[in-house]
N, C-alpha and C. Protein backbone atom coordinates (compact mmCIF):
# COMPACT_ATOMS: atom_id res chain seq x y z
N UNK A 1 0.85 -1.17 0.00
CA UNK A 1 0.00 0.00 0.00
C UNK A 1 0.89 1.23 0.00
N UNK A 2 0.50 2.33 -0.80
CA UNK A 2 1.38 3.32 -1.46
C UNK A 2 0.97 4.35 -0.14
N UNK A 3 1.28 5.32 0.38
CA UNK A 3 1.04 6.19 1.11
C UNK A 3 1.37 7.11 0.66
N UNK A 4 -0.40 7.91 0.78
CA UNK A 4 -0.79 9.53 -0.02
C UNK A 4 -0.22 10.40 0.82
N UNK A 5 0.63 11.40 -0.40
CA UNK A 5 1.59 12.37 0.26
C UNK A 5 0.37 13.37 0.95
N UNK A 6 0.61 13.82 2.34
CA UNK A 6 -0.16 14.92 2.91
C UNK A 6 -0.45 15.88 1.99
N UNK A 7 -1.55 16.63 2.22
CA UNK A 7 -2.30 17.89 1.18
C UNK A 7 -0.92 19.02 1.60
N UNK A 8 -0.85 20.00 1.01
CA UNK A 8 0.09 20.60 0.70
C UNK A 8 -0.24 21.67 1.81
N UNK A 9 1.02 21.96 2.58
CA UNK A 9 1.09 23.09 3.65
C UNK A 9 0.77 24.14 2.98
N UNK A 10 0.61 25.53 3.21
CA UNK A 10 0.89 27.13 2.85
C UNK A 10 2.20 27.62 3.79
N UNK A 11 3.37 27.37 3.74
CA UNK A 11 4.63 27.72 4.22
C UNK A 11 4.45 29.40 4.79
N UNK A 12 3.64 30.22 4.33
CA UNK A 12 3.47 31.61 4.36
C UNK A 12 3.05 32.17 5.82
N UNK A 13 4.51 32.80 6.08
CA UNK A 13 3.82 33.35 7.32
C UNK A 13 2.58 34.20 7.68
N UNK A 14 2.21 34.77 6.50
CA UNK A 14 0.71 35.03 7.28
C UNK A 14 -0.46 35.03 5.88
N UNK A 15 -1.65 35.13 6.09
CA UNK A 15 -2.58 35.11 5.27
C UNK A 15 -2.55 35.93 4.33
N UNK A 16 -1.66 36.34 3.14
CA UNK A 16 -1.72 37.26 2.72
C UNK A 16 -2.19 36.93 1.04
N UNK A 17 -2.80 37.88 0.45
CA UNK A 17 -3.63 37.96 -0.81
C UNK A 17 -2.69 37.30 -1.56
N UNK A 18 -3.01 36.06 -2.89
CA UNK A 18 -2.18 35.95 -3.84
C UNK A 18 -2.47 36.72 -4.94
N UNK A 19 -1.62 36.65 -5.68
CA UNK A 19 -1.12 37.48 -6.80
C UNK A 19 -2.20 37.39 -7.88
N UNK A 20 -2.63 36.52 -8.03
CA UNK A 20 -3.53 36.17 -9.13
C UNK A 20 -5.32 36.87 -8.60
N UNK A 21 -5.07 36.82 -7.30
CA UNK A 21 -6.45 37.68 -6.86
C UNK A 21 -6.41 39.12 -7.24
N UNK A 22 -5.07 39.21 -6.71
CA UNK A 22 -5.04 41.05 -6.72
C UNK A 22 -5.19 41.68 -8.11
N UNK A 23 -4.45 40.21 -8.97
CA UNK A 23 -4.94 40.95 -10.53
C UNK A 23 -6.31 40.91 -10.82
N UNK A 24 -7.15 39.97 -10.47
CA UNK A 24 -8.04 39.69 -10.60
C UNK A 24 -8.90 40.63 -10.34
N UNK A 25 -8.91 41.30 -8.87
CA UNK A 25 -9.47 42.27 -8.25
C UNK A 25 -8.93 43.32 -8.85
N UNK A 26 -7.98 43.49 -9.51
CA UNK A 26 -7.77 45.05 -9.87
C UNK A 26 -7.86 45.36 -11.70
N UNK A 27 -8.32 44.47 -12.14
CA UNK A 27 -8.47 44.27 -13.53
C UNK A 27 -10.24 45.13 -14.03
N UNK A 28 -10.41 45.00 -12.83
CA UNK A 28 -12.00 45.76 -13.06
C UNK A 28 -12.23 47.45 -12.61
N UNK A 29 -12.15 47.71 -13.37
CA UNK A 29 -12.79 49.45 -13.38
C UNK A 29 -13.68 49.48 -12.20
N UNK A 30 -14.62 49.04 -11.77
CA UNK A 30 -15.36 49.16 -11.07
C UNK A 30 -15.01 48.99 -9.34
N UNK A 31 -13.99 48.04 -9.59
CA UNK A 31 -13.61 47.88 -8.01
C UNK A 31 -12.61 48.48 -7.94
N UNK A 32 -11.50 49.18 -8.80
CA UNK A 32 -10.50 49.87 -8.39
C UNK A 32 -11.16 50.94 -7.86
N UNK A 33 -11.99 52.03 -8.46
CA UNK A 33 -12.75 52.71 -8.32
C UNK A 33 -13.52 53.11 -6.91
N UNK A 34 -13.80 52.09 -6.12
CA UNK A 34 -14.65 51.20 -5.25
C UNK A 34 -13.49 51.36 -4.16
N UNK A 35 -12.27 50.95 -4.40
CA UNK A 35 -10.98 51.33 -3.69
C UNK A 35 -10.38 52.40 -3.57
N UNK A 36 -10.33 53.48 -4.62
CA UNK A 36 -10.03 54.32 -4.40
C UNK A 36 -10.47 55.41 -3.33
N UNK A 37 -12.26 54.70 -4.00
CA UNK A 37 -13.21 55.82 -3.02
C UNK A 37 -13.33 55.58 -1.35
N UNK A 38 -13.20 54.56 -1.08
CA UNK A 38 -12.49 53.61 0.00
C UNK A 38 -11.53 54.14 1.12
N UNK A 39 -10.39 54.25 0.01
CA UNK A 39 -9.12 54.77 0.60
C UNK A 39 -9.24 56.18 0.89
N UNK A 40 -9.73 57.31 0.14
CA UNK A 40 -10.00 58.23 0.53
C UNK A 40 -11.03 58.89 1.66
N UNK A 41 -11.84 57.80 1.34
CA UNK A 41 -13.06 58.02 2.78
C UNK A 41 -12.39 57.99 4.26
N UNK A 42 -12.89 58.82 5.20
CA UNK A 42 -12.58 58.98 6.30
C UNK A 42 -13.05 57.67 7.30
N UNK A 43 -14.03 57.40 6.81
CA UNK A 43 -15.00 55.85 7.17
C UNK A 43 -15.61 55.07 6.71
N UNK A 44 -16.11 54.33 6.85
CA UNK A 44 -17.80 53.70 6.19
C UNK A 44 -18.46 54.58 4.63
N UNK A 45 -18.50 53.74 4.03
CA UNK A 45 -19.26 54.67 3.08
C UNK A 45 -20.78 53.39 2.86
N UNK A 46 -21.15 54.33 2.27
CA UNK A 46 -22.46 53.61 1.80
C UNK A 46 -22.37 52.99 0.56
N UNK A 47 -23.25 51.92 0.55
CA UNK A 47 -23.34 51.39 -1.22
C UNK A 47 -23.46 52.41 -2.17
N UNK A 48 -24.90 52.85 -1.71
CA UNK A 48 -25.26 54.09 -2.32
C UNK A 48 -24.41 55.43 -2.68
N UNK A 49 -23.90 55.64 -1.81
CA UNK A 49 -22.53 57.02 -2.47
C UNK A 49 -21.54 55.91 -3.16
N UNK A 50 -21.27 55.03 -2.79
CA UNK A 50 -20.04 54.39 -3.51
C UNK A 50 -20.62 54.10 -5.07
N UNK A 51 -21.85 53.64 -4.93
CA UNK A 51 -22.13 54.09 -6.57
C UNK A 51 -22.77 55.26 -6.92
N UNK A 52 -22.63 55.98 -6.29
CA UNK A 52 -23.18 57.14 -7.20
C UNK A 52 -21.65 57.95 -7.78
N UNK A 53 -20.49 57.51 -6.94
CA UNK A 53 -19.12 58.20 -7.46
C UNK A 53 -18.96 56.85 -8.30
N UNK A 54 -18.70 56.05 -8.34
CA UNK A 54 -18.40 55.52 -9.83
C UNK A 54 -19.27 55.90 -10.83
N UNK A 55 -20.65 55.72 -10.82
CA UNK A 55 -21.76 55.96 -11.82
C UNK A 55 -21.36 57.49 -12.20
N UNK A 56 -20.59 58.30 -11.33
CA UNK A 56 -20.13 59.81 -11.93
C UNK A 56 -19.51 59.74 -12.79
N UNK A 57 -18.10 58.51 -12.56
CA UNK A 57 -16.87 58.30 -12.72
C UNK A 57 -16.52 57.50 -14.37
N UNK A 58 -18.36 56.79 -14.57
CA UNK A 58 -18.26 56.23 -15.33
C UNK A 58 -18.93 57.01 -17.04
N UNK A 59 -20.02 57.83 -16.40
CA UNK A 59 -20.80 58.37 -16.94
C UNK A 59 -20.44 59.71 -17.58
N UNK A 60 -19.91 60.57 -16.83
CA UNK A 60 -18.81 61.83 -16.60
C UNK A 60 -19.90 62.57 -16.64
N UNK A 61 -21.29 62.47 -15.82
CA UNK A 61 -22.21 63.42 -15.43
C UNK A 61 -22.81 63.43 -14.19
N UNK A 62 -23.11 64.46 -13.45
CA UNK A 62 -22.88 64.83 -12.38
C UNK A 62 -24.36 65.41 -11.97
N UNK A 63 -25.34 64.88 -11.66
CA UNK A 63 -26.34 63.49 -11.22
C UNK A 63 -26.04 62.22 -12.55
N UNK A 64 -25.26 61.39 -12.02
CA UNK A 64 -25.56 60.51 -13.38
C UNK A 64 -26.62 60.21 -13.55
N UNK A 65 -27.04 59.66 -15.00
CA UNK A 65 -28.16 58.92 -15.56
C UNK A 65 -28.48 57.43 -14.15
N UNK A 66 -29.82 57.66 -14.23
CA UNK A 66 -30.34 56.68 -12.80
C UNK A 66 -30.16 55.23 -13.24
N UNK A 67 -29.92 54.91 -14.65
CA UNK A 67 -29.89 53.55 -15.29
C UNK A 67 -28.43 53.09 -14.64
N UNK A 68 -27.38 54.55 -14.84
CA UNK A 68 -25.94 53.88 -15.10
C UNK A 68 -26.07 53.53 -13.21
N UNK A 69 -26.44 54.66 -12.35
CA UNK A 69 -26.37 54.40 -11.05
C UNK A 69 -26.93 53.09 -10.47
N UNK A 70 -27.91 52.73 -11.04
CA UNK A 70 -28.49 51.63 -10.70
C UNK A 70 -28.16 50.36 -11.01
N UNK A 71 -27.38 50.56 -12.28
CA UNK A 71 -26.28 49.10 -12.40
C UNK A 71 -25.22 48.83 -11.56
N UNK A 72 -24.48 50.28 -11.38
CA UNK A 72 -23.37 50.13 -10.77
C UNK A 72 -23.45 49.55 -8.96
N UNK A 73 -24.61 49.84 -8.37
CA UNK A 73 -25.32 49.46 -7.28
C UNK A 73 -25.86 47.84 -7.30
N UNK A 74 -26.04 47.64 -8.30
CA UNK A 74 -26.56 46.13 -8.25
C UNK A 74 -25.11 45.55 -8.55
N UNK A 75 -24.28 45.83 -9.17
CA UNK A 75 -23.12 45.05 -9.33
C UNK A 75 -22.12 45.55 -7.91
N UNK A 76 -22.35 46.23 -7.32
CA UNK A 76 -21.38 46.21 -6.36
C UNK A 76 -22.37 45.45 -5.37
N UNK A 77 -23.60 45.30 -5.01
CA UNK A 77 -24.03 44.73 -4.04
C UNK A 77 -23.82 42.75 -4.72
N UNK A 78 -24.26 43.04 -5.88
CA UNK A 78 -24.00 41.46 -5.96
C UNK A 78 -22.56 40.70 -6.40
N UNK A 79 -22.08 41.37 -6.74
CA UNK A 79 -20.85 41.10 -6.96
C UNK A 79 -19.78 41.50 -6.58
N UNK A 80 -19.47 42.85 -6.53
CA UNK A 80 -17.69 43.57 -6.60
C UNK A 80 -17.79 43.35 -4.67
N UNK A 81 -18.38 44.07 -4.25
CA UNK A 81 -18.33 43.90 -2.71
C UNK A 81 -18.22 42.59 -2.19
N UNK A 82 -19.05 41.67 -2.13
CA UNK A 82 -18.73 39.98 -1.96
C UNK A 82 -17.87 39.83 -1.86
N UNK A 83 -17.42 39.46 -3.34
CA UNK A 83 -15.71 39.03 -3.65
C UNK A 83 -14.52 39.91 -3.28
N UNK A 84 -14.61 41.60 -2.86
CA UNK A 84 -13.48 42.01 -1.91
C UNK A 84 -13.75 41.40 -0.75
N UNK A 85 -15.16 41.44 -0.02
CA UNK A 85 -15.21 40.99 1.10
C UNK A 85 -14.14 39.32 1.47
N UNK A 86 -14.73 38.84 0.66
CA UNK A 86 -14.25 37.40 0.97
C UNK A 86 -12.77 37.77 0.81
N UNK A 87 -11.94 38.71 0.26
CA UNK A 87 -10.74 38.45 0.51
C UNK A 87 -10.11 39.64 1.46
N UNK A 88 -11.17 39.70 2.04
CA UNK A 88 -10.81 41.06 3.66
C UNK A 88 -9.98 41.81 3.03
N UNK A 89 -10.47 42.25 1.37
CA UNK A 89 -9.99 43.64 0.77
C UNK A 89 -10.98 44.86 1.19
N UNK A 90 -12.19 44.18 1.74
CA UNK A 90 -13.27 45.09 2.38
C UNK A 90 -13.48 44.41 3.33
N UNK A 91 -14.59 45.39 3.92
CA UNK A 91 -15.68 44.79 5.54
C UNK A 91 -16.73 45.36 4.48
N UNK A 92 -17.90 44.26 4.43
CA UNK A 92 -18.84 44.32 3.76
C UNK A 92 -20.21 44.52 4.37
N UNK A 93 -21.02 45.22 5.28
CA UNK A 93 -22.32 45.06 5.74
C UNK A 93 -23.18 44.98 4.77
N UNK A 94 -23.53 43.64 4.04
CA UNK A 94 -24.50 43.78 3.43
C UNK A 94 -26.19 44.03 3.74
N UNK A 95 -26.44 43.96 4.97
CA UNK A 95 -27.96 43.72 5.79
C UNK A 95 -27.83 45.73 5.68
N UNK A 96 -26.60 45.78 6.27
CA UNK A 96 -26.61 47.72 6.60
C UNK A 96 -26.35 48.70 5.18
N UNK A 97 -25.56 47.67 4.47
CA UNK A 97 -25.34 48.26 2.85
C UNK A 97 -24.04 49.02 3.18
N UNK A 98 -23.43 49.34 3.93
CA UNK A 98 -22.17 49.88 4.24
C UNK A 98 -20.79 48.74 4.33
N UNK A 99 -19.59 49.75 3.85
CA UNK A 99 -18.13 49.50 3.44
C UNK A 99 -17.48 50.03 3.42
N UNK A 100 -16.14 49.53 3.86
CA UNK A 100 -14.98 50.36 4.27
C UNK A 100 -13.90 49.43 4.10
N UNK A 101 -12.73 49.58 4.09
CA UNK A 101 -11.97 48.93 3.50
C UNK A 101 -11.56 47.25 4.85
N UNK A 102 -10.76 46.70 4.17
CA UNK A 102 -10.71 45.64 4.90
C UNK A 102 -9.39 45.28 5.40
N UNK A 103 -8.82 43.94 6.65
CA UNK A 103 -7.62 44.01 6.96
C UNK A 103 -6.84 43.67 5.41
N UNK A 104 -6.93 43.22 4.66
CA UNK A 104 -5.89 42.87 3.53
C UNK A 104 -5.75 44.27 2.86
N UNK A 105 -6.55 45.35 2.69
CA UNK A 105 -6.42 46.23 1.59
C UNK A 105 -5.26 46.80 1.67
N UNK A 106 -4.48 46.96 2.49
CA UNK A 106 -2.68 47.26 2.57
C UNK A 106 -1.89 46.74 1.72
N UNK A 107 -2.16 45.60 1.25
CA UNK A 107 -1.69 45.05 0.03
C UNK A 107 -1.97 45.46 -1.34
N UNK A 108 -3.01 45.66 -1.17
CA UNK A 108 -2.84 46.71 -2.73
C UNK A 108 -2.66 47.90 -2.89
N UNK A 109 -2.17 48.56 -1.53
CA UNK A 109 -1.58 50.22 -1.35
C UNK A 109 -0.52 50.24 -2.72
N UNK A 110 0.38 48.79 -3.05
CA UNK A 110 1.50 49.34 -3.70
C UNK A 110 1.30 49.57 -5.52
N UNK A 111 -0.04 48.86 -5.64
CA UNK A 111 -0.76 48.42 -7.03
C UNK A 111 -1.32 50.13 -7.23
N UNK A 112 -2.17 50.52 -6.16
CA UNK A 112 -2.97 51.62 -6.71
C UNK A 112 -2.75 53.13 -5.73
N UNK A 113 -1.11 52.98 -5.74
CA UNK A 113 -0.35 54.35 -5.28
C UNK A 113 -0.53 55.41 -6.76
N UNK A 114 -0.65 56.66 -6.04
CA UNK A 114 -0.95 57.56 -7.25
C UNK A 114 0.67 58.11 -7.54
N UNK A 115 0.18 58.05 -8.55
CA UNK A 115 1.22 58.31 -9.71
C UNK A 115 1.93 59.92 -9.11
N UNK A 116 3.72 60.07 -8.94
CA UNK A 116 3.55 61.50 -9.22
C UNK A 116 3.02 62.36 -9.83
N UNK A 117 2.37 63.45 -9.76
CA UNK A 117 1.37 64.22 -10.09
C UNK A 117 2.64 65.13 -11.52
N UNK A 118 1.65 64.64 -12.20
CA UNK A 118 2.13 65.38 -13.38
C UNK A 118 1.75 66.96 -13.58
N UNK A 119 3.34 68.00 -13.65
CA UNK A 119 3.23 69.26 -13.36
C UNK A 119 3.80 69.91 -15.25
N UNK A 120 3.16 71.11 -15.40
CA UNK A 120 3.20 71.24 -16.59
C UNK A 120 5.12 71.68 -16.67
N UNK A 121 5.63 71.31 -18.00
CA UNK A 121 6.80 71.57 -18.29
C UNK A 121 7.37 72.70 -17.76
N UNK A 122 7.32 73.58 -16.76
CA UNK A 122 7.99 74.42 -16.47
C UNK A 122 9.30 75.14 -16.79
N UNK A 123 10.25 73.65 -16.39
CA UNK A 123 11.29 74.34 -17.27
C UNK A 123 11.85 74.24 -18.49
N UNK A 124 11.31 73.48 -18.83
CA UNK A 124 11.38 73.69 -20.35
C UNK A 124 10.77 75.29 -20.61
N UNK A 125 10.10 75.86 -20.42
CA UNK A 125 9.34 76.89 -20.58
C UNK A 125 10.24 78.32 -19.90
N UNK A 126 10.85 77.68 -19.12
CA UNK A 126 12.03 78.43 -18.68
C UNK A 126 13.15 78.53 -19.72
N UNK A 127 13.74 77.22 -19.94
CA UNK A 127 14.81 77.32 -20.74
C UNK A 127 14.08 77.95 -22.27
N UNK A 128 13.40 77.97 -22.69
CA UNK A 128 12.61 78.58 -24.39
C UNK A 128 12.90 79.67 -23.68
N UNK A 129 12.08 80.43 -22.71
CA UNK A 129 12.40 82.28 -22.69
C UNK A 129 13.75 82.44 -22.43
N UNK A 130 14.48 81.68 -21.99
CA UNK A 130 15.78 82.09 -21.67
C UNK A 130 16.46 81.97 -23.19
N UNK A 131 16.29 81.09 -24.31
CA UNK A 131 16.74 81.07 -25.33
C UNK A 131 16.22 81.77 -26.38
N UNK A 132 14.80 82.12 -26.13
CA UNK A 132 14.73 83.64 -26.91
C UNK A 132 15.20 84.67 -26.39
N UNK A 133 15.15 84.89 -25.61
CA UNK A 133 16.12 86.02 -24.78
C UNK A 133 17.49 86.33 -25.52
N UNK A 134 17.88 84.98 -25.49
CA UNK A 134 19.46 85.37 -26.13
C UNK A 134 19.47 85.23 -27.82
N UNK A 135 18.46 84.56 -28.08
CA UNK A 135 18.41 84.96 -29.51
C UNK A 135 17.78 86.49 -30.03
N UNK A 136 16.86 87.27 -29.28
CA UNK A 136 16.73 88.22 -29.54
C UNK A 136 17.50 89.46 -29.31
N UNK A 137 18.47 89.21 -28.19
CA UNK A 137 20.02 90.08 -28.04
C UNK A 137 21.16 89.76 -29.02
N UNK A 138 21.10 88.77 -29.42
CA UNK A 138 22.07 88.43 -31.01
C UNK A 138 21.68 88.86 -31.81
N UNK A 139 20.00 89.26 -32.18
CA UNK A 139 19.36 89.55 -33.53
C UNK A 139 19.94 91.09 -33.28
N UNK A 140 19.77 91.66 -32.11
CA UNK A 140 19.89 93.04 -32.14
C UNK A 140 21.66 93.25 -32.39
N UNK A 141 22.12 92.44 -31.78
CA UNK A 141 23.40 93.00 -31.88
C UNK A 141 24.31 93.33 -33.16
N UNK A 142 23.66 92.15 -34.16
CA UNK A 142 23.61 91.85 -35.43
C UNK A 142 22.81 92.49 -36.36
N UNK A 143 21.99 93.83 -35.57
CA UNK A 143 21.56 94.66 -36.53
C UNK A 143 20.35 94.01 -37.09
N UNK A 144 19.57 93.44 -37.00
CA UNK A 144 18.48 92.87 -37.25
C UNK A 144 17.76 94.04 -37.46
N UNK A 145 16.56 94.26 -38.73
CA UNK A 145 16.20 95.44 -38.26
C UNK A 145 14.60 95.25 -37.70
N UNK A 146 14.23 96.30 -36.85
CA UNK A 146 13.35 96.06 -35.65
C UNK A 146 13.85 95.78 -34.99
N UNK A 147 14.74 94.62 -34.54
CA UNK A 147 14.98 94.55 -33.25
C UNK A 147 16.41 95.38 -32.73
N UNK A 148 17.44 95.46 -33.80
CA UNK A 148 18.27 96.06 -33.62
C UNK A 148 17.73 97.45 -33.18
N UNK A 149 16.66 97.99 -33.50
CA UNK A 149 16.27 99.39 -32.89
C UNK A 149 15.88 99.35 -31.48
N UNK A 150 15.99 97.55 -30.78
CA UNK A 150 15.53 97.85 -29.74
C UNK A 150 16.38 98.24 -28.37
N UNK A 151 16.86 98.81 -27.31
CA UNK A 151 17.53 98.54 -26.47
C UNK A 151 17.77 97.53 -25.96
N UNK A 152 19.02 96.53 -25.77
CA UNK A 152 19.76 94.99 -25.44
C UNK A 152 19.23 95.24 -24.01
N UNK A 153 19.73 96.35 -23.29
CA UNK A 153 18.75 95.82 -21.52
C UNK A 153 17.34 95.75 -21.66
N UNK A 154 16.46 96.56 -22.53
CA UNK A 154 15.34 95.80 -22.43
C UNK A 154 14.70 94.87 -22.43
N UNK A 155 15.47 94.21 -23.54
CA UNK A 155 15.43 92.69 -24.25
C UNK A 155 16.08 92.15 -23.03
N UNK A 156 16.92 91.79 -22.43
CA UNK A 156 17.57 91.50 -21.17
C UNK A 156 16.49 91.10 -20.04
N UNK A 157 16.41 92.51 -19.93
CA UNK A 157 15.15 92.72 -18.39
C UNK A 157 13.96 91.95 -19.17
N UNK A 158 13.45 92.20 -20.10
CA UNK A 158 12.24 91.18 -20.57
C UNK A 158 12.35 89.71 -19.72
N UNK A 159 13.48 89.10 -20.55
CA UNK A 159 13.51 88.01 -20.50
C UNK A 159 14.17 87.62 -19.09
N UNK A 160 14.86 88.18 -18.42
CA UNK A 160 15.12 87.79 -17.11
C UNK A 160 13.78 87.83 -16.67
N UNK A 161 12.73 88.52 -16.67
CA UNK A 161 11.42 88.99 -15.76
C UNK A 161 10.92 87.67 -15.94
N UNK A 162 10.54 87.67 -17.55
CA UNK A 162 10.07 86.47 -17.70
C UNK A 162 10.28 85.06 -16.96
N UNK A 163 11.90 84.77 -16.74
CA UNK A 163 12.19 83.81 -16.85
C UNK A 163 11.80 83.70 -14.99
N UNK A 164 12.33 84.69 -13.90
CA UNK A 164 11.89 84.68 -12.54
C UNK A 164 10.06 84.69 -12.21
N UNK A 165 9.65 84.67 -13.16
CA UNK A 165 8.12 84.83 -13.36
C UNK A 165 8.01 83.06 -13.53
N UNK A 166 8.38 82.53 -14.15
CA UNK A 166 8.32 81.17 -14.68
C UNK A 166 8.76 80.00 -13.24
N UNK A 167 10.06 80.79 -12.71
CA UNK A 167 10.76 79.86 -11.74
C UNK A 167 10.28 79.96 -10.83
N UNK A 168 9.45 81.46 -10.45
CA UNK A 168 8.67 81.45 -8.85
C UNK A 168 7.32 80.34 -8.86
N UNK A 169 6.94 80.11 -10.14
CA UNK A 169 5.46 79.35 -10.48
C UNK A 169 5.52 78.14 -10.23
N UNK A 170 7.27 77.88 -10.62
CA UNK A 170 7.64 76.57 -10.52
C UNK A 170 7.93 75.77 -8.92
N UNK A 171 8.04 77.02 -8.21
CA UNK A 171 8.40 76.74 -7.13
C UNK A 171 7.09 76.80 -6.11
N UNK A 172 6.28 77.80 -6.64
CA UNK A 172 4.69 77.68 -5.83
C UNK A 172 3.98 76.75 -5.73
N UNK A 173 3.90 75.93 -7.15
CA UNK A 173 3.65 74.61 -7.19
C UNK A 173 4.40 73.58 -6.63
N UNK A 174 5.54 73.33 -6.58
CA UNK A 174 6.57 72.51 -5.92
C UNK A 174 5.99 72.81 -4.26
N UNK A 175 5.75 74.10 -3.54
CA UNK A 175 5.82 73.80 -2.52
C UNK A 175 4.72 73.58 -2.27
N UNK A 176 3.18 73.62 -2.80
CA UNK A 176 1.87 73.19 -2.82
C UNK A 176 1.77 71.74 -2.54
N UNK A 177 2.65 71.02 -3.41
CA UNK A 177 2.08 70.12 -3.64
C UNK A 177 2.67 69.13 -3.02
N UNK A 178 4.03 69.52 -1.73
CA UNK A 178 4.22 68.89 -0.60
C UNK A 178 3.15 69.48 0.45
N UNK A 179 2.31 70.30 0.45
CA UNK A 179 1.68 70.40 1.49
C UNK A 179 0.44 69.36 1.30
């Protein structure tokens, strides 16, 4: 008589989401969405607001259409909520209709971290006035006519103004957007 190898341990020190869930779970518009709004909530949210910000999110109108709200509500009550629940990516009250995130959702902090915030080219926009600047003090110097009639410190002070106009903007935003 052959003796059946034991069912297979989980070696893993603790219960943590596999890989194939989290894609699974994050492959859908609807529950990233669902997470996001989640993560940002201070607490508990309701079914009901949780779909009425996707049904915004999905719709891009602001009462959405009651059709799109009302799908997105039946699919998070019958579906998207459940299946986070069961993997304590949420706490699900379905009897109360309220949700909030769950002990596993720390695990997908690293999947649906926001992106550095994309800031418009600044310096590039810096370096262009600084290089018309000096192309328009060469045109003059070179007798260009129009510009050669113009005064070189003007053209100067222009473009310096410009360019400390550009770098303070750059820096208002820079310090904004650590606060």
């Amino acid at each position: 008589m052959v003796d059946a190898e034991p069912p297979a341990v989980d070696d893993s020190p603790d219960d943590s989401l596999d890989e194939a869930d989290i894609h699974d779970v994050l492959r859908n518009e609807r529950r990233r969405l669902a997470l996001e709004r989640l993560r940002d909530a201070a607490g508990p949210e309701s079914v009901g607001d949780l779909a009425e910000y996707i049904a915004v999110a999905e719709s891009g109108e602001s009462p959405p259409p009651k059709n799109v709200r009302q799908s997105v509500y039946i699919s998070l009550h019958q579906t998207h909520l459940p299946k986070l629940d069961s993997l304590r990516i949420v706490a699900y009250d379905s009897r109360g209709k309220t949700v909030s995130l769950g002990s596993a959702a720390a695990e997908l902090d690293h999947f649906l971290a926001d992106p550095e915030p994309t800031q418009p080219p600044l310096a590039l926009l810096s370096l262009a006035t600084c290089l018309a600047g000096l192309a328009l003090l060469v045109a003059g110097w070179m007798g260009v006519p129009v510009i050669g009639g113009v005064d070189p410190r003007l053209v100067a002070g222009l473009a310096l103004t410009a360019v400390a106009v550009v770098a303070g903007a750059e820096l208002g935003l820079q310090t904004r957007s650590r606060t």
